[in-house]
N, C-alpha and C. Protein backbone atom coordinates (compact mmCIF):
# COMPACT_ATOMS: atom_id res chain seq x y z
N UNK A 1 145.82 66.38 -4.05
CA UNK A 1 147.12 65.71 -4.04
C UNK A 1 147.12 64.66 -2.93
N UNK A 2 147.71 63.74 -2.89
CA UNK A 2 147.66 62.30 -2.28
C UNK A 2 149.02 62.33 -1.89
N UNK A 3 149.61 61.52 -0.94
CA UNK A 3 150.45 61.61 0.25
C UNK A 3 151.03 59.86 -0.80
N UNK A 4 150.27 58.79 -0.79
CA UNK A 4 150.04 57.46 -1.19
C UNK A 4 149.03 56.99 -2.20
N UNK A 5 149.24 56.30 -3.10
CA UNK A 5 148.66 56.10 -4.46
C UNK A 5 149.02 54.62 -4.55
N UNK A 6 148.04 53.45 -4.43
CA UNK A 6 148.99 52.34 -4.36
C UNK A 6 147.49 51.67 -5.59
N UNK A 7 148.03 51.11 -6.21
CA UNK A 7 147.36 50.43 -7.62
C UNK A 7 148.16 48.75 -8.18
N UNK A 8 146.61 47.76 -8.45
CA UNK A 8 147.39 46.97 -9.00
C UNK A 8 145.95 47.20 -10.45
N UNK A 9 146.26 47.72 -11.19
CA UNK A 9 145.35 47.80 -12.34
C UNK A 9 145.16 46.62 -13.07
N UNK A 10 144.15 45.95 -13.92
CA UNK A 10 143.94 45.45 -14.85
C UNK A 10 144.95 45.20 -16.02
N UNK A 11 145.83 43.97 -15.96
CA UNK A 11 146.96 44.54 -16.93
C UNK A 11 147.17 42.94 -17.93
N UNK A 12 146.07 42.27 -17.68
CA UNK A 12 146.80 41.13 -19.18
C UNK A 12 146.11 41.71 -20.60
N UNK A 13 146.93 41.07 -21.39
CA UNK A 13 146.52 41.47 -22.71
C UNK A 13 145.94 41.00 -23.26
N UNK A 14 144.75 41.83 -23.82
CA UNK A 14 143.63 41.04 -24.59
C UNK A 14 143.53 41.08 -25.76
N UNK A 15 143.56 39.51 -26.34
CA UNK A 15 143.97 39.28 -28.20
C UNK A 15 142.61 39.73 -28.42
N UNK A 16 142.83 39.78 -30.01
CA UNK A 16 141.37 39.83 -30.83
C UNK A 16 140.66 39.22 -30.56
N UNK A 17 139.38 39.24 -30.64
CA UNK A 17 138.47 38.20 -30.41
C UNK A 17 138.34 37.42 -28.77
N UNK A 18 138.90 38.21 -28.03
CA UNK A 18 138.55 37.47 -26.71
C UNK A 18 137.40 38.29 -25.91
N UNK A 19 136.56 37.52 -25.01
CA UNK A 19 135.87 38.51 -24.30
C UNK A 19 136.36 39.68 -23.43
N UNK A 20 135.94 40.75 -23.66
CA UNK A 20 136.05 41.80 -22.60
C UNK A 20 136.08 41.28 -21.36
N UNK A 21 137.03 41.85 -20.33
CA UNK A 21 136.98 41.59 -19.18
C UNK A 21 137.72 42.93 -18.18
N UNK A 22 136.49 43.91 -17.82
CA UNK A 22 137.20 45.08 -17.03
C UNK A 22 137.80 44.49 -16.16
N UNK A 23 137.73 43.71 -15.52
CA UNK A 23 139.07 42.99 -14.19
C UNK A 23 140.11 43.17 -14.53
N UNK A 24 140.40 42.08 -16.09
CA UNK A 24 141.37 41.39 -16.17
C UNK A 24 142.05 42.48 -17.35
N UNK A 25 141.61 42.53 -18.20
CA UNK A 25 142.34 43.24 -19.33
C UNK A 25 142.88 44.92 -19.35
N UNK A 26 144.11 45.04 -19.58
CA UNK A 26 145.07 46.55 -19.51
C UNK A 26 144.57 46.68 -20.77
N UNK A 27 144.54 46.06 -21.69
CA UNK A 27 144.63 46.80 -23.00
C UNK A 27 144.81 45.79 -24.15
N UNK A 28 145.85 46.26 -25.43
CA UNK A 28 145.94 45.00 -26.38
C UNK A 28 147.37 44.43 -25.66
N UNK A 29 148.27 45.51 -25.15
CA UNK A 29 149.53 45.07 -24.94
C UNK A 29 149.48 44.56 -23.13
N UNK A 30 148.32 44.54 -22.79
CA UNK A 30 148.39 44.61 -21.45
C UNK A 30 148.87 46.09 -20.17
N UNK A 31 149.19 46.57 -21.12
CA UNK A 31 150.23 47.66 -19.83
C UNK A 31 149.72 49.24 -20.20
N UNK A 32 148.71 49.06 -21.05
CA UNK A 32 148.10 50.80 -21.56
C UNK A 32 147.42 51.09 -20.17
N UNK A 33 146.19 50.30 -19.42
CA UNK A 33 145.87 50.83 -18.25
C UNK A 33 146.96 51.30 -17.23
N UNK A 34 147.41 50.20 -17.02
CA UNK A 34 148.66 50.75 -15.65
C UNK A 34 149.24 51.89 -16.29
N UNK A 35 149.81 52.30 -17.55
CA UNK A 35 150.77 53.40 -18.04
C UNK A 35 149.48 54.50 -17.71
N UNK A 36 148.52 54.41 -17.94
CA UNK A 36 147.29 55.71 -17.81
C UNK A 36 147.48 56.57 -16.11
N UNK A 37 147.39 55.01 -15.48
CA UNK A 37 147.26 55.29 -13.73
C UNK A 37 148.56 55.76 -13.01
N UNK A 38 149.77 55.39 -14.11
CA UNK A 38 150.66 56.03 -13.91
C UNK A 38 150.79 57.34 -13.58
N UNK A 39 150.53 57.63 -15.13
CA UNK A 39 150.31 59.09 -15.40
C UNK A 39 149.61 60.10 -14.76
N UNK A 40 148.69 59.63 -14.27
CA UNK A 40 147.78 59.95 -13.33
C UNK A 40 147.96 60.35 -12.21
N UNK A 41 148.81 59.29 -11.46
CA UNK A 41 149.18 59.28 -10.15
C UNK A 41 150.35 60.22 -10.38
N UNK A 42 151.22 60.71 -10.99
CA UNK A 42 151.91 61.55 -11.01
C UNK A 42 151.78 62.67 -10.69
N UNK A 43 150.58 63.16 -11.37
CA UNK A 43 150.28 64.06 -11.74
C UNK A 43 149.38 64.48 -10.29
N UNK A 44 149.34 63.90 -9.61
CA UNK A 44 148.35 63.95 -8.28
C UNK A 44 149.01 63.69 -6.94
N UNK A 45 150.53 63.42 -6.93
CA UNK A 45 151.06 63.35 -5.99
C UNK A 45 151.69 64.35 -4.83
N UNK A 46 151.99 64.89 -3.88
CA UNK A 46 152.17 65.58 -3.04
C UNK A 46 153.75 65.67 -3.45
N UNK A 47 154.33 67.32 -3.45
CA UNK A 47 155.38 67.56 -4.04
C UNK A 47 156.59 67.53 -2.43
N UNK A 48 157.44 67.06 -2.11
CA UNK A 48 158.18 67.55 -1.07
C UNK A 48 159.33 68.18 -1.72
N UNK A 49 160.46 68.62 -0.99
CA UNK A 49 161.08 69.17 -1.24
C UNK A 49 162.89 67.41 -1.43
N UNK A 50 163.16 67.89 -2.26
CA UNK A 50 164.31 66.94 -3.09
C UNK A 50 165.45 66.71 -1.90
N UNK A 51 165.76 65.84 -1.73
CA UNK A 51 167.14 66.07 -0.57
C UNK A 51 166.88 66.79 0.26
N UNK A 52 165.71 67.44 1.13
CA UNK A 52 165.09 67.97 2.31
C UNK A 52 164.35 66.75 3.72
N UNK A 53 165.22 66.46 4.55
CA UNK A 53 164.48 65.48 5.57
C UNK A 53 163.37 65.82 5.97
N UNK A 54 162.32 65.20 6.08
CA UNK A 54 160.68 65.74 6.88
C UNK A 54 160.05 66.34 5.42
N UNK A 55 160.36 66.30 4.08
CA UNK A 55 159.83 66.49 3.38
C UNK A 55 159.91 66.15 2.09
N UNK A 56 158.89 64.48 2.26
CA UNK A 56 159.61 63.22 1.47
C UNK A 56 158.96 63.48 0.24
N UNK A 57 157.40 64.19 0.31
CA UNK A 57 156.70 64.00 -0.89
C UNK A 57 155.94 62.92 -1.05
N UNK A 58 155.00 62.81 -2.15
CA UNK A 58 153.96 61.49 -1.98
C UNK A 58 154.51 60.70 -2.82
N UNK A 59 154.15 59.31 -2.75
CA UNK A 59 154.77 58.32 -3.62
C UNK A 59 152.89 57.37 -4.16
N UNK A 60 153.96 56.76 -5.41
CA UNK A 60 152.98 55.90 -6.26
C UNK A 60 153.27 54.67 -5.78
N UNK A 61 153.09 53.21 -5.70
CA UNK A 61 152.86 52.23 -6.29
C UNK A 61 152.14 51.17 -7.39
N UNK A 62 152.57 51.08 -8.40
CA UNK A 62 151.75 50.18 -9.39
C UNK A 62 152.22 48.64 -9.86
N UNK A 63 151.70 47.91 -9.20
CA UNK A 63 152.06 46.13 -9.65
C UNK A 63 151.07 45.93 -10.77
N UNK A 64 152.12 45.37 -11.60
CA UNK A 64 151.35 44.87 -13.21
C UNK A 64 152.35 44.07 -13.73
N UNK A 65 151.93 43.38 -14.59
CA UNK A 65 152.69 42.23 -15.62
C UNK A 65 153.22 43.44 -16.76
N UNK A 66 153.97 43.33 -17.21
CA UNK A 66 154.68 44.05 -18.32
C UNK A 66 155.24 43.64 -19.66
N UNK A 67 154.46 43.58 -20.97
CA UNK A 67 155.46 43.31 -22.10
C UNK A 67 156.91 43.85 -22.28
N UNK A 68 157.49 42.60 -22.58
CA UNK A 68 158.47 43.02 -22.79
C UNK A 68 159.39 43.17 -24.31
N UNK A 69 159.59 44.33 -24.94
CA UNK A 69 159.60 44.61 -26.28
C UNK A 69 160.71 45.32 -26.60
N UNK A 70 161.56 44.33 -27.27
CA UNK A 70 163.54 45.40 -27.08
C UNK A 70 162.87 46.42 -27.95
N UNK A 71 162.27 46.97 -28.29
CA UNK A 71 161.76 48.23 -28.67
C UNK A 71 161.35 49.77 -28.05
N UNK A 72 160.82 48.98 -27.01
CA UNK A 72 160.16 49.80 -26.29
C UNK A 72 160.38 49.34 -25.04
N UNK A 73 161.28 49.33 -24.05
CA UNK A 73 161.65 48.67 -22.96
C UNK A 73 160.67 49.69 -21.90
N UNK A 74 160.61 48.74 -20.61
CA UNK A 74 159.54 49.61 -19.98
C UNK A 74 159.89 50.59 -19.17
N UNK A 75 161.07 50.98 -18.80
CA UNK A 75 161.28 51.99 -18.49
C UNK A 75 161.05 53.34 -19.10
N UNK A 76 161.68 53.19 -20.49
CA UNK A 76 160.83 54.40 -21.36
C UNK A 76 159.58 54.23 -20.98
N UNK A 77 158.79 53.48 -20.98
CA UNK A 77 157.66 53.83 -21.56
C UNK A 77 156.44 54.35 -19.73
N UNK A 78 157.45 54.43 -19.15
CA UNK A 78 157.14 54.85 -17.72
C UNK A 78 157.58 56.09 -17.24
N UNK A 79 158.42 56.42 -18.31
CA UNK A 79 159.29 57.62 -18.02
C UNK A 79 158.57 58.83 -19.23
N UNK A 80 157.96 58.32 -20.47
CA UNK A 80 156.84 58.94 -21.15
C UNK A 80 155.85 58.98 -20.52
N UNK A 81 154.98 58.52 -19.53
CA UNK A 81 153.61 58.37 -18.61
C UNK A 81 154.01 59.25 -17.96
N UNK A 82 155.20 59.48 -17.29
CA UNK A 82 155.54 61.06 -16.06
C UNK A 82 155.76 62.12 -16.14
N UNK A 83 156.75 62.03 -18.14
CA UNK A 83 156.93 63.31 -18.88
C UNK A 83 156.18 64.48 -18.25
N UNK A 84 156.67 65.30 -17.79
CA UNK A 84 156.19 66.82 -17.42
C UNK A 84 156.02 67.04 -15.75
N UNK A 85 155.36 65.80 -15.12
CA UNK A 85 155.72 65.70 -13.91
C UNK A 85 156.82 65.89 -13.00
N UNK A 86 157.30 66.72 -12.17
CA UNK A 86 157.90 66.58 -10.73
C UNK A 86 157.92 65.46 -10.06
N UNK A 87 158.09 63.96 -10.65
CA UNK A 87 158.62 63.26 -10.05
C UNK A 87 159.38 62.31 -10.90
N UNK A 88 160.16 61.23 -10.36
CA UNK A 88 160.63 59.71 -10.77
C UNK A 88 160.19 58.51 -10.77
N UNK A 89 161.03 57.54 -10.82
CA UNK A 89 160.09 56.47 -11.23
C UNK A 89 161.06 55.52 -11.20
N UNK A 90 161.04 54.30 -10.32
CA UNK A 90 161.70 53.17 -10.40
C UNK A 90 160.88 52.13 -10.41
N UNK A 91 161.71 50.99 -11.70
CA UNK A 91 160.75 50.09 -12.16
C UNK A 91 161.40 48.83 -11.66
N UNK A 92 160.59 48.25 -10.41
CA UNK A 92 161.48 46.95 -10.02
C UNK A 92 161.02 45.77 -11.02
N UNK A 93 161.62 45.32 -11.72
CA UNK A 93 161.49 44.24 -12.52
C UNK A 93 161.87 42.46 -12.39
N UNK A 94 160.56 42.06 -12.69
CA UNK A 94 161.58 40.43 -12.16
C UNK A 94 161.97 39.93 -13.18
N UNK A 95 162.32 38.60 -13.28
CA UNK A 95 163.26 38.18 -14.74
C UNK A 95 161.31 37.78 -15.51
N UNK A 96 161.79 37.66 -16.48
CA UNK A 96 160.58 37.41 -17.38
C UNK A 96 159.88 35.63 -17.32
N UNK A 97 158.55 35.65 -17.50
CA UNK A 97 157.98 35.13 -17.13
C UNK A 97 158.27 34.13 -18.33
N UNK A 98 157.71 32.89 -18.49
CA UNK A 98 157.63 31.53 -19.73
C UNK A 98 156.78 31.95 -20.20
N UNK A 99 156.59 32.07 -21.64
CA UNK A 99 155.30 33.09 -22.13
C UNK A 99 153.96 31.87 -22.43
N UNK A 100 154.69 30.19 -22.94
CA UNK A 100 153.58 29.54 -23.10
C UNK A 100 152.79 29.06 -21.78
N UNK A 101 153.83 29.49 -20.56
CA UNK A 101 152.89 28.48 -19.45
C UNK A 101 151.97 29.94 -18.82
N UNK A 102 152.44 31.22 -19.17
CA UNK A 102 151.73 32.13 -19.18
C UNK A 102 150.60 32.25 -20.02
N UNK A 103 150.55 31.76 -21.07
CA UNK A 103 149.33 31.97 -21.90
C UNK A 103 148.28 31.04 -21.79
N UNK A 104 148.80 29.59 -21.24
CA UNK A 104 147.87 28.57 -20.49
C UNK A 104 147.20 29.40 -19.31
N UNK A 105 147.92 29.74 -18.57
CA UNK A 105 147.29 30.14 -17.41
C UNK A 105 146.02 31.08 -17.81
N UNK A 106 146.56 31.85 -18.96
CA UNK A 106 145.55 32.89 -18.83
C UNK A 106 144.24 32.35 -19.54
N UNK A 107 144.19 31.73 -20.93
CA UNK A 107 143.47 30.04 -21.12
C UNK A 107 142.70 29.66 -19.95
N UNK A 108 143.48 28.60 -19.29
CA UNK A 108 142.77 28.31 -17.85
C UNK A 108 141.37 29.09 -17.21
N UNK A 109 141.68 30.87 -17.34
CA UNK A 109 141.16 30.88 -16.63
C UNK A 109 139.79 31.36 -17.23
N UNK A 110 139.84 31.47 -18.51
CA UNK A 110 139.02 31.67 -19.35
C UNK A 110 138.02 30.49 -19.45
N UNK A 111 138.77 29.22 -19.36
CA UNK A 111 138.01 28.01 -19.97
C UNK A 111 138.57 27.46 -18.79
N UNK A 112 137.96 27.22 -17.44
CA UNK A 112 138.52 26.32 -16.61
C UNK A 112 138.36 24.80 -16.67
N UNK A 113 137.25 24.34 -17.63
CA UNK A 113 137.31 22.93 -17.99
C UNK A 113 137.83 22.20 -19.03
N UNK A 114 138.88 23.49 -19.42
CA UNK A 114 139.97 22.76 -20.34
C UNK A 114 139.36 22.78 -21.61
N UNK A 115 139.83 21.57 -21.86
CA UNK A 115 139.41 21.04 -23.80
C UNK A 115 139.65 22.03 -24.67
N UNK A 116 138.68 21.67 -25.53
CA UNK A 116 139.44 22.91 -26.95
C UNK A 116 139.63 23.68 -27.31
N UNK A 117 138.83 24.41 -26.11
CA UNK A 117 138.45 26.03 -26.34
C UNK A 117 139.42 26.45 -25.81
N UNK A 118 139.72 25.75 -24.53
CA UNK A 118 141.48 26.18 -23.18
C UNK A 118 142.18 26.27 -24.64
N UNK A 119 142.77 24.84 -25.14
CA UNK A 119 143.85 25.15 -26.50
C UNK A 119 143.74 26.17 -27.56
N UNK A 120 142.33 26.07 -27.77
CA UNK A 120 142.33 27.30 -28.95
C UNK A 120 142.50 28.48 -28.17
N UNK A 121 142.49 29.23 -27.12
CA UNK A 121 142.37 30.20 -26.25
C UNK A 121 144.25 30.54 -25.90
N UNK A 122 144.39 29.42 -25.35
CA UNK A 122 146.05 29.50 -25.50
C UNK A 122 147.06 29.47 -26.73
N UNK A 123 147.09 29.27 -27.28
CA UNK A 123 147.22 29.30 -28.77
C UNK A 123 147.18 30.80 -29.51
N UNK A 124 145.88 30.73 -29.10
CA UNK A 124 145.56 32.76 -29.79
C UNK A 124 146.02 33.22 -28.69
N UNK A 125 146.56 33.33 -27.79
CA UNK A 125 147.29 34.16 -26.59
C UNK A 125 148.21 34.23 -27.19
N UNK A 126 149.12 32.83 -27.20
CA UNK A 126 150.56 33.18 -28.00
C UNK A 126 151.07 33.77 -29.00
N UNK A 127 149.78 33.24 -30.01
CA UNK A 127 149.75 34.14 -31.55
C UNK A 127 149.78 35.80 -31.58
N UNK A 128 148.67 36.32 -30.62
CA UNK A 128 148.64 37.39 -30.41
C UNK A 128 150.00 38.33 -29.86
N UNK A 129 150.50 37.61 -28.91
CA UNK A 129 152.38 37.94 -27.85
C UNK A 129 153.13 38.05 -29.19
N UNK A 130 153.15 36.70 -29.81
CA UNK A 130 154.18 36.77 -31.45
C UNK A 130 153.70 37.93 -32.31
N UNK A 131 152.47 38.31 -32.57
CA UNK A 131 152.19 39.42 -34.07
C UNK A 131 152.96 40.53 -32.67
N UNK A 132 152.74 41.04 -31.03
CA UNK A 132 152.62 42.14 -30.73
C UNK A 132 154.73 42.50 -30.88
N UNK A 133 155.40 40.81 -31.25
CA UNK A 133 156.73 40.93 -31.19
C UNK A 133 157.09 41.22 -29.56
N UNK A 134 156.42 40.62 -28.33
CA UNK A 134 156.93 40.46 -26.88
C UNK A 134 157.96 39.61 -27.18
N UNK A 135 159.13 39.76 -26.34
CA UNK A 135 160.09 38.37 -25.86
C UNK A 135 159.49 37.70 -24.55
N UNK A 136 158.73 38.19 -23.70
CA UNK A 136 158.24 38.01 -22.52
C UNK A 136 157.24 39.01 -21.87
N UNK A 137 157.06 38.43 -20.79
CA UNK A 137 155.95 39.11 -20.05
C UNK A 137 156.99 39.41 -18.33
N UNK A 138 156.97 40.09 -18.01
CA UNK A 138 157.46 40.52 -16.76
C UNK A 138 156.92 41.20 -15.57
N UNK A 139 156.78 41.20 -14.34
CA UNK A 139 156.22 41.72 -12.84
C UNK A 139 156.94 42.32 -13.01
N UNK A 140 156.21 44.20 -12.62
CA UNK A 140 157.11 44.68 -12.18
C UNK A 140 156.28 45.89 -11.64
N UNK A 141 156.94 46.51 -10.09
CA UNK A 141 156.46 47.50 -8.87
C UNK A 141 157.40 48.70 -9.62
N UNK A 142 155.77 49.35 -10.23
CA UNK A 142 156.54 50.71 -10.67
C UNK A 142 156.04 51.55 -9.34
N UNK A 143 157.53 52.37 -8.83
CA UNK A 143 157.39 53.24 -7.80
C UNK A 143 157.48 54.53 -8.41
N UNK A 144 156.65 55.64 -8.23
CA UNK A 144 156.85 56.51 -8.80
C UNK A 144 156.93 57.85 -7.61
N UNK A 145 157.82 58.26 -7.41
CA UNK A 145 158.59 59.13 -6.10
C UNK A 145 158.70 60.70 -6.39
N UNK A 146 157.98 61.41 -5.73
CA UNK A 146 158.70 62.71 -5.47
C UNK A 146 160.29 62.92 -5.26
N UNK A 147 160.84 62.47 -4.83
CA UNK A 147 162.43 62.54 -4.36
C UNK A 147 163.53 61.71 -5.33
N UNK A 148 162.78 61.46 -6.46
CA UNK A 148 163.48 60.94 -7.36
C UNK A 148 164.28 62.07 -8.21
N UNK A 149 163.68 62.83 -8.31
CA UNK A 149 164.07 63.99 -8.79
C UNK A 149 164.15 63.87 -10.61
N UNK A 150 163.17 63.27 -11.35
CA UNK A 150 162.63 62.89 -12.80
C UNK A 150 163.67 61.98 -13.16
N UNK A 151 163.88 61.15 -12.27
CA UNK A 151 164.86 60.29 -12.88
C UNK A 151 164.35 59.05 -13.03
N UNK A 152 164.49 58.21 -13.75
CA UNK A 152 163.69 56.98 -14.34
C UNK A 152 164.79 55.65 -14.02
N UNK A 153 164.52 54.53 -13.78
CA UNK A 153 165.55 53.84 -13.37
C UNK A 153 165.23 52.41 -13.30
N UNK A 154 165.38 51.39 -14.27
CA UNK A 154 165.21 50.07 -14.28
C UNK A 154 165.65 49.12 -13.53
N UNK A 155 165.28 48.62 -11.95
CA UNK A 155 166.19 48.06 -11.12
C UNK A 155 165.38 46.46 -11.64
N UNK A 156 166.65 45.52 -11.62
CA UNK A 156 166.05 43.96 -11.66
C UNK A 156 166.15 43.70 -10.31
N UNK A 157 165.00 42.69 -10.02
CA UNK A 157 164.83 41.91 -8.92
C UNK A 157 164.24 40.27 -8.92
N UNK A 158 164.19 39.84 -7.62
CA UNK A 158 163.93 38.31 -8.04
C UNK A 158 162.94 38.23 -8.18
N UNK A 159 162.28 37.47 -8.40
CA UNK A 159 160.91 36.52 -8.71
C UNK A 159 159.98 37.02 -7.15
N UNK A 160 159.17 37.88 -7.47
CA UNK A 160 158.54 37.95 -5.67
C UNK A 160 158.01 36.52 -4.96
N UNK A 161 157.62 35.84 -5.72
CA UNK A 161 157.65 34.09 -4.94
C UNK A 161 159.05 33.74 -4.55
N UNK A 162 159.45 34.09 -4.84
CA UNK A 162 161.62 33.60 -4.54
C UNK A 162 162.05 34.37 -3.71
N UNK A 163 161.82 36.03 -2.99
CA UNK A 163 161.69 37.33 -2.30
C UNK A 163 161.27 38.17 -2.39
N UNK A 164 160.30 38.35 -1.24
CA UNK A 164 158.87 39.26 -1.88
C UNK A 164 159.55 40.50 -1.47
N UNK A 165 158.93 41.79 -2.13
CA UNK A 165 159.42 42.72 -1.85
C UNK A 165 158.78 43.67 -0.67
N UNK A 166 159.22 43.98 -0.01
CA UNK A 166 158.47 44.90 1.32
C UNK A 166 158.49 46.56 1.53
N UNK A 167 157.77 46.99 1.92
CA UNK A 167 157.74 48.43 1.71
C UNK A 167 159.39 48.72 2.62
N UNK A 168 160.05 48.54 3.40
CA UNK A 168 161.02 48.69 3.58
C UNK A 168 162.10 48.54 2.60
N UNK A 169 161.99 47.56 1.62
CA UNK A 169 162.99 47.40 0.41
C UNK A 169 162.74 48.53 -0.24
N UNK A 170 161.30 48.60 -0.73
CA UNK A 170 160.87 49.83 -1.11
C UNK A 170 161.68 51.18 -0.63
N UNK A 171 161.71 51.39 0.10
CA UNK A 171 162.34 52.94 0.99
C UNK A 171 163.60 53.07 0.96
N UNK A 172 164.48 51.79 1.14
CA UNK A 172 165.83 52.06 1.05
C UNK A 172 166.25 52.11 0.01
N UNK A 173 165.44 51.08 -1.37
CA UNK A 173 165.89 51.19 -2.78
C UNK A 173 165.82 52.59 -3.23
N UNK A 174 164.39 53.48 -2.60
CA UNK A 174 164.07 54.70 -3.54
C UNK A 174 165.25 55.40 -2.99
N UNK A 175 165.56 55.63 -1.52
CA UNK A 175 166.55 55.97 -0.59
C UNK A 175 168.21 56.22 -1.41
N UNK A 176 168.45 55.31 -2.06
CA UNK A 176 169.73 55.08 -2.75
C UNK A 176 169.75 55.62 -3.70
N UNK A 177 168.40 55.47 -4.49
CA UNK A 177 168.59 55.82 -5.73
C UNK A 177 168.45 57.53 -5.84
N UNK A 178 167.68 57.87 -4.75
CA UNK A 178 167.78 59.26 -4.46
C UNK A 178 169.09 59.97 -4.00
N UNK A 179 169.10 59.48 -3.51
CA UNK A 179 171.00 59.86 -2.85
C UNK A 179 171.92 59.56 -3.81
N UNK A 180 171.78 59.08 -4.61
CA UNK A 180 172.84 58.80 -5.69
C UNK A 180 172.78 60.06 -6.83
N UNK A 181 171.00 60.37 -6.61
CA UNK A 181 171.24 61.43 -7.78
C UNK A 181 171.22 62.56 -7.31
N UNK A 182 171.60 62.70 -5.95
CA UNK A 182 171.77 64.21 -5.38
C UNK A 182 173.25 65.10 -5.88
N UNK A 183 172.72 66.74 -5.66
CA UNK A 183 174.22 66.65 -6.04
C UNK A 183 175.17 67.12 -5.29
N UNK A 184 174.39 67.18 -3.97
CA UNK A 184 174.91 67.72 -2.56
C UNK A 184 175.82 66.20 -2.17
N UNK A 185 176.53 66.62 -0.88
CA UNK A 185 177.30 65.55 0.17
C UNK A 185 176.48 64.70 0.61
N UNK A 186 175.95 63.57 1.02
CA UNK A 186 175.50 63.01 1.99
C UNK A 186 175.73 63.35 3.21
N UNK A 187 174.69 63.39 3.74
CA UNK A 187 174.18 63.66 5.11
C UNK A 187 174.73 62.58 6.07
């Protein structure tokens, strides 16, 4: 069991036909690795005791890009990765990303000298986002907490280039959200 679990996994999505890339690629949807390490890290974290001071329990961190699918919004699908686990899970989310200047980029970096292959490369990025039915792609610091007490919780936040987030935001956000779901007085 681990005290701290901090992960930024492999998380763009790789269309048909693109090269393998263990760095870069989560999966088809992008977010199957991080949901794995999720799960994982859950399952491996140090248990403290819930609303007990001096016994906070271990926590996760995971930064990844996230589809975003009114289907399957990502909180479910973070809150299925913990299923059975003794802990929670807050998903700081930023607003969603431009999906074509996202799919250039990822283009780019495939074909850094551009030309036809960059377009045909970006192109099948997009095609691929449209068949998977994404509205967007989104950042987002899944915290996954002992002291959450299995509670799952979609917080929006800004753009981390616009305000980055700090392990102190970190502590007071989990902080609140823990105290909110207690069912004792505040201390």
């Amino acid at each position: 069991r681990f005290d701290r679990i901090v992960s930024q996994p492999p998380f763009l999505a790789r269309r048909p036909g693109a090269a393998r890339s263990g760095f870069a690629h989560g999966g088809p949807r992008g977010d199957e690795l991080a949901l794995r390490v999720i799960a994982g890290a859950a399952a491996h974290l140090t248990l403290g005791t819930p609303g007990t001071p001096g016994t906070p329990g271990g926590r996760a961190v995971v930064l990844s890009d996230w589809p975003l699918l009114d289907a399957d919004p990502i909180d479910a699908r973070v809150r299925a990765a913990i299923a059975g686990a003794a802990v929670g899970a807050l998903v700081l989310a930023s607003p969603p990303k431009n999906l074509d200047e996202y799919c250039t980029s990822v283009a780019a970096a495939e074909h850094p000298a551009l030309g036809e292959a960059f377009a045909a490369a970006a192109c099948a990025q997009r095609d691929h986002f449209e068949d998977l039915g994404l509205r967007g792609i989104a950042q987002a610091l899944v915290v996954v907490d002992a002291t959450l007490t299995r509670q799952t919780a979609l917080v929006a936040v800004r753009h981390a280039q616009d305000a980055p987030i700090t392990a102190a935001d970190v502590e007071r956000i989990v902080a609140a959200h823990a105290l909110a779901a207690s069912e004792g007085p505040a201390a």
